[in-house]
N, C-alpha and C. Protein backbone atom coordinates (compact mmCIF):
# COMPACT_ATOMS: atom_id res chain seq x y z
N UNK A 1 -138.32 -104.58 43.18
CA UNK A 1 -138.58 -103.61 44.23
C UNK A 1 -137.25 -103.05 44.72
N UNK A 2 -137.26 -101.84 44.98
CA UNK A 2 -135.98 -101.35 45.46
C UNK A 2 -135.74 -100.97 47.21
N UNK A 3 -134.55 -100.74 47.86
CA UNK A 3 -134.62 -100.19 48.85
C UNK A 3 -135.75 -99.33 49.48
N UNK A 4 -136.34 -99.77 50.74
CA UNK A 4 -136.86 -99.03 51.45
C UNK A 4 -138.33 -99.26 50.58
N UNK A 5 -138.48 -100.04 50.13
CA UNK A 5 -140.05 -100.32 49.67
C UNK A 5 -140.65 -99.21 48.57
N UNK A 6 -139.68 -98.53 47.76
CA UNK A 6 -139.59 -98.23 46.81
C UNK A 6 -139.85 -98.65 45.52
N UNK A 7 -141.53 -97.75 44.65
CA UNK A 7 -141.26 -98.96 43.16
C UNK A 7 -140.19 -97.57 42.50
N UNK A 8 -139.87 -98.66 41.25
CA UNK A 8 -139.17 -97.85 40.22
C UNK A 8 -139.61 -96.39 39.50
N UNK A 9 -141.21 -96.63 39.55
CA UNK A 9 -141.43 -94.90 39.64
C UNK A 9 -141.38 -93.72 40.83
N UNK A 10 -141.47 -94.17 41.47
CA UNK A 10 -141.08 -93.80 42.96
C UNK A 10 -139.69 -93.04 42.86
N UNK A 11 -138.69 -94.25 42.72
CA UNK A 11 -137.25 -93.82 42.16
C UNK A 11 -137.31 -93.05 41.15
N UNK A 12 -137.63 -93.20 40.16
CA UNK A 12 -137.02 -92.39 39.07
C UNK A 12 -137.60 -90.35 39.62
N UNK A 13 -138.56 -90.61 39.95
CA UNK A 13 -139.23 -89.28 40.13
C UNK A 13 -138.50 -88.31 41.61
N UNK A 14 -137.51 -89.16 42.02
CA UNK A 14 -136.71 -89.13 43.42
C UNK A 14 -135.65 -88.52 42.55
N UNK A 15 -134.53 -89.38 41.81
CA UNK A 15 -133.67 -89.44 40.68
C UNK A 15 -133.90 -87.62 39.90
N UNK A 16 -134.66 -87.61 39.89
CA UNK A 16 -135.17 -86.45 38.86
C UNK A 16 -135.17 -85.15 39.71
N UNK A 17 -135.61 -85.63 40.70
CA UNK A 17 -135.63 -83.97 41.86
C UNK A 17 -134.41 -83.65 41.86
N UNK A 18 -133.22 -84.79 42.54
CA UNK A 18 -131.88 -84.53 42.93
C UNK A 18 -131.10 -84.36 41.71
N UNK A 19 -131.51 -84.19 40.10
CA UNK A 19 -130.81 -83.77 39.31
C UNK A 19 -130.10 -85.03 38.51
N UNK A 20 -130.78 -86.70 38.59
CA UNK A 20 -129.95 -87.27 38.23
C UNK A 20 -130.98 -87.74 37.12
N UNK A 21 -130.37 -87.96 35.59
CA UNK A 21 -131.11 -88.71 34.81
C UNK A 21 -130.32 -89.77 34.50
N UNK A 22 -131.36 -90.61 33.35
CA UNK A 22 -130.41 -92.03 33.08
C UNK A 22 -131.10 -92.77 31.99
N UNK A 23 -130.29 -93.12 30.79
CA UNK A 23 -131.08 -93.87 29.62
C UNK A 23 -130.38 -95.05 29.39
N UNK A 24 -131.03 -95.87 28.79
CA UNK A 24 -130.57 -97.14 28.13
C UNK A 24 -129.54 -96.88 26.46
N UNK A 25 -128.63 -97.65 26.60
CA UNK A 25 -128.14 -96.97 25.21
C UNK A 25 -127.95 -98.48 24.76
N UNK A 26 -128.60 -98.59 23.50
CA UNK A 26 -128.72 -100.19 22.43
C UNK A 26 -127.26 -99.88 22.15
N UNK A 27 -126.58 -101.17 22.46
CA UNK A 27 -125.12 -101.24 22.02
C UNK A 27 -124.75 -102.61 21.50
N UNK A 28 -123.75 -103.04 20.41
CA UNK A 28 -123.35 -104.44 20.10
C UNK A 28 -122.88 -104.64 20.73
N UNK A 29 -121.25 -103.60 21.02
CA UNK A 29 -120.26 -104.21 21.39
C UNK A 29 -119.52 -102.67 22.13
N UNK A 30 -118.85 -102.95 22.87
CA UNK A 30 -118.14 -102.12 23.42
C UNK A 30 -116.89 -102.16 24.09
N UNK A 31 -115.66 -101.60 23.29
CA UNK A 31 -114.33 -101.66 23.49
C UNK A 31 -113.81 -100.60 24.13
N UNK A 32 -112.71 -100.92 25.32
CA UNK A 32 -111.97 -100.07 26.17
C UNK A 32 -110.57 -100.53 25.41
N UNK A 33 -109.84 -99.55 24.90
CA UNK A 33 -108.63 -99.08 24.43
C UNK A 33 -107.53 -99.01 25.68
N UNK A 34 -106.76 -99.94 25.76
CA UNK A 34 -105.68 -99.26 26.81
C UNK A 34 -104.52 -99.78 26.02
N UNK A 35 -104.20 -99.31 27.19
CA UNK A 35 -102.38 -98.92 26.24
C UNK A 35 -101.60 -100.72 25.90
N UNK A 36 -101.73 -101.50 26.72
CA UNK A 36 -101.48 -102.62 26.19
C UNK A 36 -102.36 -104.09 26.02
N UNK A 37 -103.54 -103.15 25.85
CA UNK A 37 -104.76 -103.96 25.58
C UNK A 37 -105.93 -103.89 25.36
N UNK A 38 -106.80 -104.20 25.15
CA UNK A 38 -108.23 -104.28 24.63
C UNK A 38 -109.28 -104.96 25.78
N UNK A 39 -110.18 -104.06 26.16
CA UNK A 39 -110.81 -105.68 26.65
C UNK A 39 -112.55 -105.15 25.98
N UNK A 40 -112.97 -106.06 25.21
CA UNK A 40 -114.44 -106.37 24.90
C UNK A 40 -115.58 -106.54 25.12
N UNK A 41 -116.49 -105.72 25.23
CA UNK A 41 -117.61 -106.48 25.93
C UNK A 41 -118.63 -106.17 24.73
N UNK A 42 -119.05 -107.86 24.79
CA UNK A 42 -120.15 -108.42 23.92
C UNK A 42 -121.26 -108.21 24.59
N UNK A 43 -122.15 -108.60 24.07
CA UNK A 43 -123.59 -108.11 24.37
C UNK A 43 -124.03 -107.26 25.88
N UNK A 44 -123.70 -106.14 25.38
CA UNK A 44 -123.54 -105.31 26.78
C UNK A 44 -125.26 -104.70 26.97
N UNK A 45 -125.22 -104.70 28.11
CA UNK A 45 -126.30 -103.89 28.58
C UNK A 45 -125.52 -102.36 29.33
N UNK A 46 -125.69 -100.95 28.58
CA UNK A 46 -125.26 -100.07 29.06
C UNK A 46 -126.48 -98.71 29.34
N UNK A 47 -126.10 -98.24 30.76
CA UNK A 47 -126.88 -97.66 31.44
C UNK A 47 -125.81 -96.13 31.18
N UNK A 48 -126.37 -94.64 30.41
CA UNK A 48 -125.46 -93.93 30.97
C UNK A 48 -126.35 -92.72 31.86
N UNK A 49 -125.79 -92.98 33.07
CA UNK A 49 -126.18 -91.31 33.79
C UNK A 49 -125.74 -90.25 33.60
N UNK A 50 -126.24 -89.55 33.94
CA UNK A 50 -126.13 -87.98 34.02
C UNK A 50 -126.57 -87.40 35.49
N UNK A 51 -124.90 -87.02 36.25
CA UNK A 51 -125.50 -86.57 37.41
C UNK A 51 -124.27 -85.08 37.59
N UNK A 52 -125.37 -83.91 38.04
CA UNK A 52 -124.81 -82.85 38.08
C UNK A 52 -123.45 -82.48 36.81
N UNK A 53 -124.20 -82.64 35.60
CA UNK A 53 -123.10 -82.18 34.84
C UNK A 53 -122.50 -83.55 34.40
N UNK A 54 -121.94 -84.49 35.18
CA UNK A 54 -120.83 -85.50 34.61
C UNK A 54 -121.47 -86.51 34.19
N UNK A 55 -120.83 -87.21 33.18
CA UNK A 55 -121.34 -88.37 32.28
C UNK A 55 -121.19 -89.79 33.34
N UNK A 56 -121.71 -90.85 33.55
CA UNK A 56 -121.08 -92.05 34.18
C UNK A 56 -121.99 -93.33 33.03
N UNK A 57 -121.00 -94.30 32.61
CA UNK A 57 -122.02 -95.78 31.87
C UNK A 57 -121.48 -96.58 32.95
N UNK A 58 -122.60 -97.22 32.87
CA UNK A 58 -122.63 -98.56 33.66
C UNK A 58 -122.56 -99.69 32.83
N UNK A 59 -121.60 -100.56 32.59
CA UNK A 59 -121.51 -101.59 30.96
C UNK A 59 -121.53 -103.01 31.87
N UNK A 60 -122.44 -104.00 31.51
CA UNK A 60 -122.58 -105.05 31.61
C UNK A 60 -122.77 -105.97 30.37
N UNK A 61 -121.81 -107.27 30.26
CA UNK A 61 -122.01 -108.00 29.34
C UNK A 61 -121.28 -109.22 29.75
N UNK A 62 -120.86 -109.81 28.32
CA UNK A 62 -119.84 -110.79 28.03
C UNK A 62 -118.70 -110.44 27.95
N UNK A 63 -117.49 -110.54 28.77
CA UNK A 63 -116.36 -110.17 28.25
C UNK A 63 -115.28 -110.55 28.13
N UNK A 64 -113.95 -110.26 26.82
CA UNK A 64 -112.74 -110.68 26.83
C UNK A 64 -112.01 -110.01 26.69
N UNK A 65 -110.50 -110.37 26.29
CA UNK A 65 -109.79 -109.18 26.57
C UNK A 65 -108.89 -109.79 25.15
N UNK A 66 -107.93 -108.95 24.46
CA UNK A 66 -106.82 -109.42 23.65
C UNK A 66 -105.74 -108.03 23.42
N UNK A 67 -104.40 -108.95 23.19
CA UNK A 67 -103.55 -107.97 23.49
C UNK A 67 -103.66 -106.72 22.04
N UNK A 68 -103.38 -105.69 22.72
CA UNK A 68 -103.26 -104.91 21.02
C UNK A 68 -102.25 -104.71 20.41
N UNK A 69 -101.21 -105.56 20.27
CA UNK A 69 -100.26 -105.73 19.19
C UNK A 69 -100.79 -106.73 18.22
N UNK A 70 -102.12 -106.93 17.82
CA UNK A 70 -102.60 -107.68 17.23
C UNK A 70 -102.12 -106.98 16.06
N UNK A 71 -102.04 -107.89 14.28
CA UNK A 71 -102.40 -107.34 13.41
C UNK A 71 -102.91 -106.43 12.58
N UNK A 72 -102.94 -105.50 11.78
CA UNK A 72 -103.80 -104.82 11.13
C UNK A 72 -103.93 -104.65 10.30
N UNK A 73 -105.22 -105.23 9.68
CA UNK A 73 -106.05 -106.03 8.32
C UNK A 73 -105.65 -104.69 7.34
N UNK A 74 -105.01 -105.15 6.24
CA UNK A 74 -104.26 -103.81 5.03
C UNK A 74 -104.87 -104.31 3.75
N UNK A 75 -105.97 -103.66 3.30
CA UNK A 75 -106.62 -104.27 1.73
C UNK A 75 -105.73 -103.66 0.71
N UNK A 76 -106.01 -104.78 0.07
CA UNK A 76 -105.34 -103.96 -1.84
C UNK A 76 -105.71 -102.76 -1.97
N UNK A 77 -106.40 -102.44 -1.71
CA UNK A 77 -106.96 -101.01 -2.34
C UNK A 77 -106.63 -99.94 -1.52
N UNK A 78 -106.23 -99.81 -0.25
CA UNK A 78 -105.51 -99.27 0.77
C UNK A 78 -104.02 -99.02 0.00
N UNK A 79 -103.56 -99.95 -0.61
CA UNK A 79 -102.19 -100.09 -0.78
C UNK A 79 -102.00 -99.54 -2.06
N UNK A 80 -102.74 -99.47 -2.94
CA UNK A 80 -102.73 -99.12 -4.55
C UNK A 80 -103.13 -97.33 -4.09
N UNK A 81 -104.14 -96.82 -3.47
CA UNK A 81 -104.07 -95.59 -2.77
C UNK A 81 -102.07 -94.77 -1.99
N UNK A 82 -102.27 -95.68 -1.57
CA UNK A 82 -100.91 -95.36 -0.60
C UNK A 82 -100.15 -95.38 -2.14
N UNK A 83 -99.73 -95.85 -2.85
CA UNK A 83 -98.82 -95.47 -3.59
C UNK A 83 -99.01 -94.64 -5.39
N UNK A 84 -100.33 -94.97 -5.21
CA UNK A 84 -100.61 -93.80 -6.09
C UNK A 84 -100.42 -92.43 -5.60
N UNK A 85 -100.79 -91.93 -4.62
CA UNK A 85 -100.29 -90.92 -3.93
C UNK A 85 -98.69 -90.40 -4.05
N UNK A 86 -97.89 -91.49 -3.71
CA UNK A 86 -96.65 -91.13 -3.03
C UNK A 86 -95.33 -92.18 -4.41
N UNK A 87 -96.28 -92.95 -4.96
CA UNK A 87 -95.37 -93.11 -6.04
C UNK A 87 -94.24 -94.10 -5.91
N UNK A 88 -94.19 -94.91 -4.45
CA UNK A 88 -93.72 -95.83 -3.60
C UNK A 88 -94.03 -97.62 -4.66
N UNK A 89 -93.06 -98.18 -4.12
CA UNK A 89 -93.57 -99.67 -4.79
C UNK A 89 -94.10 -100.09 -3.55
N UNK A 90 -94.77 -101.37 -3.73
CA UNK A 90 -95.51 -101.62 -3.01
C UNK A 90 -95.31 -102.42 -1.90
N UNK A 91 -94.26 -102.92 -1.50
CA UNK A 91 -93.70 -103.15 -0.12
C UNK A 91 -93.38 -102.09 0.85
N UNK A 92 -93.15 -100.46 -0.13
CA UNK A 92 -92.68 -99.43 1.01
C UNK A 92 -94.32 -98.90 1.59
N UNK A 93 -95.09 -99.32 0.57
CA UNK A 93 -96.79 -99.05 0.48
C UNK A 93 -97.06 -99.56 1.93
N UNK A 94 -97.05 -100.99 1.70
CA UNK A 94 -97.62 -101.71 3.29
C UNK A 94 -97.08 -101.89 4.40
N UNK A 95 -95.30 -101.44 4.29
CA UNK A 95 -94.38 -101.18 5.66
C UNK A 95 -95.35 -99.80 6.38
N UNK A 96 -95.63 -98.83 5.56
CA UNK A 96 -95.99 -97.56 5.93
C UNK A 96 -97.71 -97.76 6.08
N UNK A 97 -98.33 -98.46 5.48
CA UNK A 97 -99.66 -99.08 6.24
C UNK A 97 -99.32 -99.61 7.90
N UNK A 98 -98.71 -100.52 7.39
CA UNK A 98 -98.62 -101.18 8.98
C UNK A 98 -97.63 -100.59 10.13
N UNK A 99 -96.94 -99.12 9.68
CA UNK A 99 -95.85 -98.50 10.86
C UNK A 99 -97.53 -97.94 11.13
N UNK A 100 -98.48 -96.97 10.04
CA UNK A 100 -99.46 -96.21 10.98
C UNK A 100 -100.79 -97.15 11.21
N UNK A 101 -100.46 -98.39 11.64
CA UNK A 101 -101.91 -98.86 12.21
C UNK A 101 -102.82 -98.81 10.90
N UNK A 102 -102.55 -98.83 9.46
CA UNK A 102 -103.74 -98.91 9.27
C UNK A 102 -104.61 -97.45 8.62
N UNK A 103 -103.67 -96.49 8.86
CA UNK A 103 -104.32 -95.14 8.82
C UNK A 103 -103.37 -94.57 7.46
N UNK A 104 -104.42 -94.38 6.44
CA UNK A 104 -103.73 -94.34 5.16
C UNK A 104 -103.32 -92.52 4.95
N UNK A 105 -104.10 -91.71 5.58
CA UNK A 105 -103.34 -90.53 5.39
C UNK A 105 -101.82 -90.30 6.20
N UNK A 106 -102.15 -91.00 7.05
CA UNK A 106 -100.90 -90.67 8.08
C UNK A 106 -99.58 -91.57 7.28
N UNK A 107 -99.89 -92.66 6.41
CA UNK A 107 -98.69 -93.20 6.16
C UNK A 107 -98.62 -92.45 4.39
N UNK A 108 -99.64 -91.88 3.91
CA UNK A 108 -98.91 -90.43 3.19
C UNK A 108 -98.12 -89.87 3.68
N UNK A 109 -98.50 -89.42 4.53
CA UNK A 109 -97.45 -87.82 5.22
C UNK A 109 -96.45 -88.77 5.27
N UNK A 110 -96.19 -89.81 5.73
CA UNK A 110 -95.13 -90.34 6.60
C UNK A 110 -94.45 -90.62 5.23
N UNK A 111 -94.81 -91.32 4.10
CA UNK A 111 -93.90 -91.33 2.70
C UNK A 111 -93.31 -90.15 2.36
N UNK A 112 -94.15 -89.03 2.28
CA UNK A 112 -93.85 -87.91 1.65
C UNK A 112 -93.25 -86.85 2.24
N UNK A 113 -92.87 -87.29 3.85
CA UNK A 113 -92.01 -86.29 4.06
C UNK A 113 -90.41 -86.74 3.96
């Protein structure tokens, strides 16, 4: 039951006059990117509104956090790419994997210029 003896259809049909909608969005997992970190949330329950135009989620779950100078996982086949391309042996292959995070066009350009 909500404020003021309110059911939930009550609300939503209130919600709807004043312009506000709101859905459930099925999510695994959901990561916030910041600049010197990560933080995780596992089994989230996320609500996003829509009020006058602007987006808002509401994220509830499990959560952790880890720093992001973590590692970044570089397959063989990433690396045999990277230097078929650029013609590199294969230590300059995975220095230039791991200067771009991981991102195999960018550590083209970055060989080849």
């Amino acid at each position: 039951m909500f404020p003021g003896g309110m059911d939930p259809r009550q609300m939503k049909k209130l919600m709807k006059r004043m312009g506000i909608s709101s859905e459930d969005i099925e999510a695994e997992q959901v990561i916030i990117k910041c600049v010197d970190r990560e933080i995780i949330i596992e089994n989230p329950s996320v609500i996003k509104t829509l009020v006058q135009g602007q987006q808002m989620f509401q994220i509830q779950g499990d959560i952790r956090e880890s720093s992001s100078d973590e590692s970044v996982s570089i397959s063989a086949d990433d690396v045999e790419l990277v230097k078929a391309q650029t013609g590199v042996s294969e230590e300059k292959a995975i220095l230039a994997l791991e200067k771009s995070k991981g991102d195999i066009a960018q550590a083209i350009l970055d060989l080849k210029s």
